[in-house]
Protein backbone atom coordinates (compact mmCIF):
# COMPACT_ATOMS: atom_id res chain seq x y z
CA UNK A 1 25.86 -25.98 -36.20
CA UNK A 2 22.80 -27.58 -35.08
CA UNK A 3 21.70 -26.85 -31.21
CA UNK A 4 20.15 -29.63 -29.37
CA UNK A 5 16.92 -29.39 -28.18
CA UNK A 6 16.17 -29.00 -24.50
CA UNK A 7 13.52 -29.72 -22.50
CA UNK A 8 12.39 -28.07 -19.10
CA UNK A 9 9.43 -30.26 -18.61
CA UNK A 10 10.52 -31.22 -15.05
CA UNK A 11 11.12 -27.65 -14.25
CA UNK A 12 8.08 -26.30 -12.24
CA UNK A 13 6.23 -23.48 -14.16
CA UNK A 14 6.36 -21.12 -11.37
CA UNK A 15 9.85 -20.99 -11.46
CA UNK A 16 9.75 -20.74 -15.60
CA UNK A 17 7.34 -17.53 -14.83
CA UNK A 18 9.87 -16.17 -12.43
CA UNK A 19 12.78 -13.17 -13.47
CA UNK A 20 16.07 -14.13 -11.68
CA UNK A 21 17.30 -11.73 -9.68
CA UNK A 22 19.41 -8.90 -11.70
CA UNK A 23 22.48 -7.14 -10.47
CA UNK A 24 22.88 -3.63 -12.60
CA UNK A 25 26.20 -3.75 -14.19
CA UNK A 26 28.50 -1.04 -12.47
CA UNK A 27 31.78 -0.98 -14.14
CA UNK A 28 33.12 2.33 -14.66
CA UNK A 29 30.44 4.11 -12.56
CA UNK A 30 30.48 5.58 -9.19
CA UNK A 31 28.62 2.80 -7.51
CA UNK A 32 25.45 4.05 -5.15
CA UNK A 33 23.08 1.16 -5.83
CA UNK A 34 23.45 -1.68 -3.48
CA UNK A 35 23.59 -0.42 0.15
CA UNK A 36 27.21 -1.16 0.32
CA UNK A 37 29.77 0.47 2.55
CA UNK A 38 31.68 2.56 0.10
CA UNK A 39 34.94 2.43 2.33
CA UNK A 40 37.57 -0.07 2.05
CA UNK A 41 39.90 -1.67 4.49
CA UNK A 42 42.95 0.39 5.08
CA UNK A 43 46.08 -0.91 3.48
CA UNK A 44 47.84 -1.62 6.80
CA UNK A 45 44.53 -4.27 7.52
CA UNK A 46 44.56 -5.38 3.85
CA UNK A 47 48.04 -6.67 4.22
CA UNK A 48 47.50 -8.28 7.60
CA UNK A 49 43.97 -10.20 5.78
CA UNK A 50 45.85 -11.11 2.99
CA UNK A 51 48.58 -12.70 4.96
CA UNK A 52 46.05 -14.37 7.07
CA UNK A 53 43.98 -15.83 4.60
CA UNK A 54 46.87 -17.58 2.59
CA UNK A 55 47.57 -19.71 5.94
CA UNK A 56 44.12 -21.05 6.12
CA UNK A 57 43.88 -24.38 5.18
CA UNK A 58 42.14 -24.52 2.18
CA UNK A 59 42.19 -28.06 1.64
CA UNK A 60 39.85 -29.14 4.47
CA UNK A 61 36.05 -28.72 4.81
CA UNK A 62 35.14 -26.05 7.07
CA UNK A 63 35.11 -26.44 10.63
CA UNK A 64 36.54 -25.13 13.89
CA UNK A 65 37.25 -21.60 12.74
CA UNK A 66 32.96 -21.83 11.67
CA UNK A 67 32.21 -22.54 15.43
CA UNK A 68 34.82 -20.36 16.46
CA UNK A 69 32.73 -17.43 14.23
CA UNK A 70 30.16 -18.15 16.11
CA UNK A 71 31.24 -17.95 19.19
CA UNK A 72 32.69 -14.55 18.78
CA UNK A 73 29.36 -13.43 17.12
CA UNK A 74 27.29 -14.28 20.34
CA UNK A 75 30.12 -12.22 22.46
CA UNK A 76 29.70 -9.26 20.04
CA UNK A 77 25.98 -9.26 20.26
CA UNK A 78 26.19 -10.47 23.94
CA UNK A 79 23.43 -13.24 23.00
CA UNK A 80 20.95 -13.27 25.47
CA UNK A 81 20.99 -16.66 27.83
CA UNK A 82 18.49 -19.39 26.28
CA UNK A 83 19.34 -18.14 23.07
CA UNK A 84 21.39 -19.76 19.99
CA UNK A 85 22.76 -18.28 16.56
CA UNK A 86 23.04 -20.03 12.82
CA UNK A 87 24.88 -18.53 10.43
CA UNK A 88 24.06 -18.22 6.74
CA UNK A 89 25.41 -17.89 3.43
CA UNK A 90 24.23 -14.05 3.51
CA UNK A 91 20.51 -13.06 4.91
CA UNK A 92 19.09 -14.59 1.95
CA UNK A 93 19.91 -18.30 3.03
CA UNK A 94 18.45 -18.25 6.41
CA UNK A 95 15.28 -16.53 4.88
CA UNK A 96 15.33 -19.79 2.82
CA UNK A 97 16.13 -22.17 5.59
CA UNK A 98 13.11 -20.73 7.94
CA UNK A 99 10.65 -21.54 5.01
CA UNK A 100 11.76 -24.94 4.15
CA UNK A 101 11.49 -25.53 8.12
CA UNK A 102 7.92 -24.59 7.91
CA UNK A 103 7.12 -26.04 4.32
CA UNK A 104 3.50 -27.70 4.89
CA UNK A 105 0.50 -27.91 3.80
CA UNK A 106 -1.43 -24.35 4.34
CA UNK A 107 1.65 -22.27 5.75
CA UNK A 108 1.98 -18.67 4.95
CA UNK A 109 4.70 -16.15 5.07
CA UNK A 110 3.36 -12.50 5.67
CA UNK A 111 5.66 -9.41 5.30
CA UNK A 112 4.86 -5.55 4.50
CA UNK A 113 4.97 -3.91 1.18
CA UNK A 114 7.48 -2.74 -0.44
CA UNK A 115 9.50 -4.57 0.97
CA UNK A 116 12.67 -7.09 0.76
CA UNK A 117 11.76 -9.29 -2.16
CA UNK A 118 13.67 -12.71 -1.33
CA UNK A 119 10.42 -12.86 1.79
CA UNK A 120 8.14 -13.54 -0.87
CA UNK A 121 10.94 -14.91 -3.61
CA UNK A 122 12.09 -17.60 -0.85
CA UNK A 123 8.23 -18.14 0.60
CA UNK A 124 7.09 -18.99 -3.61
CA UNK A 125 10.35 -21.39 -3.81
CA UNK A 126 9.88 -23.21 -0.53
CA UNK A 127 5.84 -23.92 -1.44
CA UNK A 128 4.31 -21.34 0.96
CA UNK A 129 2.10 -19.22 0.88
CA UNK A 130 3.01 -15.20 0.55
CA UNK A 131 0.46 -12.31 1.73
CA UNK A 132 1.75 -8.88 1.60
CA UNK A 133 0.45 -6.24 2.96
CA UNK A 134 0.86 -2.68 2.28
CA UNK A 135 1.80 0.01 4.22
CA UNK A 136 0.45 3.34 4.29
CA UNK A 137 1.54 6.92 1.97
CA UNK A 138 4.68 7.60 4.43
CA UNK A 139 6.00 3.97 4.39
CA UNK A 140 4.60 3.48 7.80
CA UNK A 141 3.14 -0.02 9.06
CA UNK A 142 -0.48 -0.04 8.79
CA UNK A 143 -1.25 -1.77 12.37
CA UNK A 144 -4.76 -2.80 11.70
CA UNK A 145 -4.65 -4.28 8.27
CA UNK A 146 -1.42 -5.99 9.24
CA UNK A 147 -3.16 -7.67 12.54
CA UNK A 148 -6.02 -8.51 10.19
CA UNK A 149 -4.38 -10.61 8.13
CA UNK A 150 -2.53 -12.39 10.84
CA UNK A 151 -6.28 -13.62 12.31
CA UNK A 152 -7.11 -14.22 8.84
CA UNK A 153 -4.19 -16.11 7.82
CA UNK A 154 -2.21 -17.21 11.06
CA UNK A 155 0.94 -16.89 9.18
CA UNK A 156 3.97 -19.31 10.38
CA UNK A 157 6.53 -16.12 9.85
CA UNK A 158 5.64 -12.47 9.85
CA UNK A 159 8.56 -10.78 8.44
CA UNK A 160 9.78 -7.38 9.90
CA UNK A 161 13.08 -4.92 8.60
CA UNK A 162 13.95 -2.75 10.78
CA UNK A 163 14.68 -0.72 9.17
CA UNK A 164 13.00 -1.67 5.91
CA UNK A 165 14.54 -1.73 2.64
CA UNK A 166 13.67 0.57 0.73
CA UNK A 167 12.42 2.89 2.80
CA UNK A 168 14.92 2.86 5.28
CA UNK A 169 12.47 4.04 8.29
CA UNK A 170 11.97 2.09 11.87
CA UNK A 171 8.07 1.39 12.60
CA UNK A 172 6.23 2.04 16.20
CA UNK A 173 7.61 0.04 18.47
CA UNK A 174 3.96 -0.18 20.26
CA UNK A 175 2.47 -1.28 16.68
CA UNK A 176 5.07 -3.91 16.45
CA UNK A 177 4.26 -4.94 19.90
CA UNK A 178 1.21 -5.34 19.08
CA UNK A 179 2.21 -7.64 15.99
CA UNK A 180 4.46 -9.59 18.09
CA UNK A 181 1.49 -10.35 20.45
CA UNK A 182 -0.79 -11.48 18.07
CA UNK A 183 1.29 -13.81 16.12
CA UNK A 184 3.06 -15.18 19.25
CA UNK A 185 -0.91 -16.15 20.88
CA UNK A 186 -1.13 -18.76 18.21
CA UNK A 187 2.62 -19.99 17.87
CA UNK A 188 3.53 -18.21 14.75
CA UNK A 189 6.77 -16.21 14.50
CA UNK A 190 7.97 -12.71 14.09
CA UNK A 191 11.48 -12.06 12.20
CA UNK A 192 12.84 -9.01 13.07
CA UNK A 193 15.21 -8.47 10.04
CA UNK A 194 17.91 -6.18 10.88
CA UNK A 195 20.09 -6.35 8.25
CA UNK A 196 21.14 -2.50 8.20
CA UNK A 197 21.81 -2.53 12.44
CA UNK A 198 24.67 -0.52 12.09
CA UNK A 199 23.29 2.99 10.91
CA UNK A 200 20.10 2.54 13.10
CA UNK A 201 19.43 4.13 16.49
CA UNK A 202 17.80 1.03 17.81
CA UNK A 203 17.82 -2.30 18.07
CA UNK A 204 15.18 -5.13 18.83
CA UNK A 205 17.75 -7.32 20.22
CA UNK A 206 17.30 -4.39 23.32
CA UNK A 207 13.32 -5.14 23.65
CA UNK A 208 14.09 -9.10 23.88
CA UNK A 209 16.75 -8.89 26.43
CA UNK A 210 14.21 -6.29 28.47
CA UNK A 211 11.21 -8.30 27.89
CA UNK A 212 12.22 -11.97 27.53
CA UNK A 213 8.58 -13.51 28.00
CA UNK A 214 6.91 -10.87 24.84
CA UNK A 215 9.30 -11.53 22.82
CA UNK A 216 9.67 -15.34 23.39
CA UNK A 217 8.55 -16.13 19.36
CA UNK A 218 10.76 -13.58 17.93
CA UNK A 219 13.80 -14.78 15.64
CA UNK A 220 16.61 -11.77 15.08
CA UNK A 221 18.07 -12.01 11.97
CA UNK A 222 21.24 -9.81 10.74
CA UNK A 223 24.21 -9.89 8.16
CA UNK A 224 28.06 -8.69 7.83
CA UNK A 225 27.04 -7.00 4.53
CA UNK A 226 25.90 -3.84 5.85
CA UNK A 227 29.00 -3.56 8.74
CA UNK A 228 31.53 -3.86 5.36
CA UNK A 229 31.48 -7.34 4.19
CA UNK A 230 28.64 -7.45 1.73
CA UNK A 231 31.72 -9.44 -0.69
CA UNK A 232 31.88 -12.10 2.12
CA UNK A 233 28.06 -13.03 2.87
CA UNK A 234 27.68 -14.05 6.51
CA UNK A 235 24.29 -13.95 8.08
CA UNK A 236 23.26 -14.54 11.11
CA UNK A 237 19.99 -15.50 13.05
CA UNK A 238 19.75 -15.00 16.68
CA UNK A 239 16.82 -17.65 18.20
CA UNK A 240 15.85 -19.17 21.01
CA UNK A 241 17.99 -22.73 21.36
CA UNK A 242 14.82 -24.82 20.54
CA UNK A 243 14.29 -23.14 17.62
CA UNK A 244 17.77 -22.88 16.40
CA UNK A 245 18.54 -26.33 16.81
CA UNK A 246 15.53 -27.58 14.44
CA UNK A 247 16.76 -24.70 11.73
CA UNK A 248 20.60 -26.14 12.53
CA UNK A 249 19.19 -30.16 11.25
CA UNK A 250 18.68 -28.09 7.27
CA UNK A 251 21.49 -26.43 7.12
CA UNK A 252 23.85 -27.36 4.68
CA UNK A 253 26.85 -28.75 6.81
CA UNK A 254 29.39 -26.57 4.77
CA UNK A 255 27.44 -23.67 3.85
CA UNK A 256 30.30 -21.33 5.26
CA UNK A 257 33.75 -21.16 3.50
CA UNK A 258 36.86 -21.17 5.70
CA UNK A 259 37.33 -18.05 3.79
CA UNK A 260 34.83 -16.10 4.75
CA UNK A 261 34.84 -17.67 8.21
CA UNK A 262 38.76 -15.89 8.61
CA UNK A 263 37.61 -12.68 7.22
CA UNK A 264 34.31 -12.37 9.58
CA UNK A 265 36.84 -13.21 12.25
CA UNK A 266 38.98 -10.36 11.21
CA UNK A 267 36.95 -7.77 10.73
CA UNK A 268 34.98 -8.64 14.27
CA UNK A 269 38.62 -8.18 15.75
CA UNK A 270 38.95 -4.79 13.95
CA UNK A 271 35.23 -3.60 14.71
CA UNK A 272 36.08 -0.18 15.94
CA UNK A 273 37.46 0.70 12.42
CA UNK A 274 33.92 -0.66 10.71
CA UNK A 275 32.16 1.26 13.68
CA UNK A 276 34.20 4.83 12.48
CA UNK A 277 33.13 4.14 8.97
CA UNK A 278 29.43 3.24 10.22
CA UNK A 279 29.96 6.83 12.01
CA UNK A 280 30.90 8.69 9.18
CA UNK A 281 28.38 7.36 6.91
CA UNK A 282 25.47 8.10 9.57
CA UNK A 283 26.86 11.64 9.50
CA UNK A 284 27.00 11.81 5.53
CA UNK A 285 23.28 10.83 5.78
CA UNK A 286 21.84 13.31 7.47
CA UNK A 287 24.19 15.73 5.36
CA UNK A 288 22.56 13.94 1.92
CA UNK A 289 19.19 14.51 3.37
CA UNK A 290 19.35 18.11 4.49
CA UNK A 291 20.62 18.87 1.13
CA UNK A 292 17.81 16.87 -0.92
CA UNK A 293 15.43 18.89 1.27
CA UNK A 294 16.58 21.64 -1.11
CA UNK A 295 15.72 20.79 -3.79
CA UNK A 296 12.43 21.73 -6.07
CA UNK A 297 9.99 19.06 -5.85
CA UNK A 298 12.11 16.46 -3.93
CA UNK A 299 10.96 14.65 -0.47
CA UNK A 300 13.59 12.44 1.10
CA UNK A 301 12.02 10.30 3.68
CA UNK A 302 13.87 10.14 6.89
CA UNK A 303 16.42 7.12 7.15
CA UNK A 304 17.83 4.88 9.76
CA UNK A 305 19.82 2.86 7.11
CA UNK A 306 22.89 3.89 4.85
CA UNK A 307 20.57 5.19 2.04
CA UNK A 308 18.12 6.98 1.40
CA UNK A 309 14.31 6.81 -0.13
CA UNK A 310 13.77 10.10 -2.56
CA UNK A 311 10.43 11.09 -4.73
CA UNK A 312 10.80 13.34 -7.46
CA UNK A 313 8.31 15.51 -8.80
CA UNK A 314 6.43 15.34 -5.12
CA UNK A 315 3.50 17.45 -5.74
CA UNK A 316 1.94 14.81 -8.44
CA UNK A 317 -0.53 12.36 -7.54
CA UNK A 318 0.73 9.32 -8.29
CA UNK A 319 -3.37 7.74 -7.55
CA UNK A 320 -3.81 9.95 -10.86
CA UNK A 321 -2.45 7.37 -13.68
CA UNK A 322 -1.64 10.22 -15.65
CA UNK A 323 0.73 11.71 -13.16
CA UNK A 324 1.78 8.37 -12.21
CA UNK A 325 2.73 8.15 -15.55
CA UNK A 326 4.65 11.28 -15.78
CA UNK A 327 6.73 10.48 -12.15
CA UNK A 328 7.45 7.28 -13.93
CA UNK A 329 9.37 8.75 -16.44
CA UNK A 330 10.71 11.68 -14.24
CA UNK A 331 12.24 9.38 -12.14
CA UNK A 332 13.79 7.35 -15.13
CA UNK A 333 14.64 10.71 -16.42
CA UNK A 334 17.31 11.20 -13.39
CA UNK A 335 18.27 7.77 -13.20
CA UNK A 336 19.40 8.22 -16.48
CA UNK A 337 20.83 11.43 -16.26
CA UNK A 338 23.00 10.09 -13.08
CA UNK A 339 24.22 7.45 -15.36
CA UNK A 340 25.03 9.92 -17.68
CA UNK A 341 27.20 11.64 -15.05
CA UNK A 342 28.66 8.36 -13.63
CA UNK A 343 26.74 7.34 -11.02
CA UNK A 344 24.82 4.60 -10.65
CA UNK A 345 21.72 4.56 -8.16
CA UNK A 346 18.24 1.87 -7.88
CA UNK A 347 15.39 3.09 -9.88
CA UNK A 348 12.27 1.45 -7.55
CA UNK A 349 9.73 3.56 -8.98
CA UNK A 350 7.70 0.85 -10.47
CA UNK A 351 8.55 -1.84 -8.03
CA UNK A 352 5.34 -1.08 -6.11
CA UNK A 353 2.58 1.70 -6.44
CA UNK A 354 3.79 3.28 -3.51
CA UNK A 355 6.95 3.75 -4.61
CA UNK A 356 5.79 5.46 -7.75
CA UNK A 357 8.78 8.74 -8.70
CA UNK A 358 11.09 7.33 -6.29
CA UNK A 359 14.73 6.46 -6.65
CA UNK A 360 16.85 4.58 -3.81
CA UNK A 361 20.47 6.39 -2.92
CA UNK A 362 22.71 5.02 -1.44
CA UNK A 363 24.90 6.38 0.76
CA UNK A 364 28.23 6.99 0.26
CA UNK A 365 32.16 8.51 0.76
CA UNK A 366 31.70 12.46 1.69
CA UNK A 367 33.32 12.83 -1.55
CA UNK A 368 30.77 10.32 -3.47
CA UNK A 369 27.86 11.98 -1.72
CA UNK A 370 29.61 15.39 -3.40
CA UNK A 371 29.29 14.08 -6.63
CA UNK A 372 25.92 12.82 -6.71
CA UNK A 373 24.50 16.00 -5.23
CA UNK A 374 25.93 17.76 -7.33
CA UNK A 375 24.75 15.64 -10.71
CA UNK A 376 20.38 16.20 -8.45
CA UNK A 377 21.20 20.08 -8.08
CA UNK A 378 21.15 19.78 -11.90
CA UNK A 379 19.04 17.28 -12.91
CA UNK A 380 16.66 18.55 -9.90
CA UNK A 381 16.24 22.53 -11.62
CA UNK A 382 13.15 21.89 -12.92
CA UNK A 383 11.36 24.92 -14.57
């Protein structure tokens, strides 16, 4: 049979030069890839959700229980006064909606490298500009060239994670300070992108309530995924109200299901079961990472997220193309062997020089974590 013949003439060439995002296929494997929280609801609170959900009234647009989500979001975060909160199909929406906000002529979005990808993904969509800048050996901002390129560039968002994915470290508060001030001076804005709050021991929600006035151009931005909802995608972004209510005028009317809205709502009224798993997985943490500092030729970098960084093979130069080369395959080498064992991690070792040998864990149940340590103390014996 003959197939018709298409034509894409009317769509753009950037996006025809892009690679959609890809999601590694997990079935059957012990799944340590995604930054997910590995535990369940309990069957008690499944039942109760269940029941809940199948009285929701499916056959109406979304609505009251939406503002309702939001009003119990902004008494969970205890919202600072002034201060206003849109919620988002995930992170990865509101990271849209801020760029098509600030779509002009001449506008630039500037974020750290390596770093999330939909910054620059959502920035190339929305026609904006994208600098990155990288940071230095250990992952850490580099405060100079970072507040060089804001005078250069005056970019209308400077994206921060804190922590940052992948490298799961907080930066110097004084650096981002520093940051802040510089791209507040000219009206730009600052989005502190805390999308893995709930392992980290602080929060930049604490420095805006303390110091209103510095941080008057910030925009907090967090999601449900990381707290145990990732299969729900809320996100939320924390602004001040005349800021918020020009984002509010793009946002799709019905971008949140009733759905989701009812399960958010649950789980917020059951967060001190999320908060014991968010325990227990900051304890396995630490645990994974004293025990990868065992190993031959392994460097974890220290964490404030539920995963963890690793380079293999840590005594190479990865400057030297040659041993570059050989931490390349070293680190596809345990990927592979992982899969082999049935476990499934995030290979990042040639998403960006600096990440050159490394592989991204995440962390999981005490008896996941088990398993995969395990599978390195083998893989790891390296003679």
């Amino acid at each position: 049979m003959n197939q018709p013949s298409i034509n894409l003439k009317f769509i753009r060439d950037d996006v025809k030069r892009m690679h959609a995002y890809v999601v590694q296929n997990a079935a059957g494997l012990l799944k340590l890839d995604a930054m997910e929280n590995p535990f369940s609801l309990p069957p008690d609170l499944q039942k109760k959700l269940g029941e809940r959900l199948g009285s929701v009234a499916v056959n109406r647009y979304p609505g009251e229980q939406v503002q309702v989500l939001k009003k119990v979001l902004c008494e969970y975060i205890d919202i600072p006064s002034g201060y206003g909160l849109v919620l988002g199909n995930g992170s990865d929406e509101l990271i849209s909606l801020l760029c098509l906000a600030s779509s002009q002529m001449g506008a630039t979005v500037l974020a750290p490298e390596p770093g999330f990808v939909m910054y620059a993904i959502s920035a190339q969509l929305q026609g904006l500009k994208y600098v990155g800048i990288p940071l230095d050996a250990d992952f850490e901002l580099s405060e100079q060239s970072m507040l060089s390129a804001i005078n250069e560039h005056s970019p209308a968002w400077v994206y921060l994670a804190y922590p940052n994915n992948p490298s799961a470290n907080l930066w110097s508060k004084q650096s981002i300070q520093n940051i802040i001030a510089a791209v507040s001076a000219y009206g730009g804005w600052v989005v502190m992108d805390e999308a893995y709050q709930p392992f980290s021991s602080h929060s930049w929600l604490d420095e805006i309530k303390a110091n209103p006035l510095a941080n008057a151009q910030v925009v907090l931005m967090r999601t449900l995924s990381k707290f145990g909802l990732a299969g729900v995608r809320i996100g939320y972004l924390v602004g001040p109200d005349a800021l918020v209510a020009e984002v509010e005028k793009i946002r799709p009317p019905y971008n949140i299901s009733v759905l989701n809205a009812e399960c958010a709502l649950f789980a917020l009224e059951h967060a001190d079961v999320f908060a014991e798993q968010a325990s227990v997985i900051r304890i396995e943490r630490e645990r994974v990472e004293r025990h990868l500092n065992t190993l031959n030729e392994v460097k974890p970098f220290k964490s404030e997220a539920n995963m963890v960084l690793v380079r293999f093979m840590n005594s190479l130069d990865s400057s030297n193309s040659e041993d570059a080369d050989r931490l390349h395959k070293n680190a596809l080498r345990i990927f592979e062997g992982l899969k082999e064992r049935g476990i499934l991690v995030k290979n990042v070792s040639k998403m960006h020089v600096l990440l050159t040998g490394c592989l991204r864990l995440t962390v999981g149940t005490p008896q996941e974590n088990d398993k995969l340590l395990n599978a390195l103390d083998e893989l790891c014996a390296y003679r």
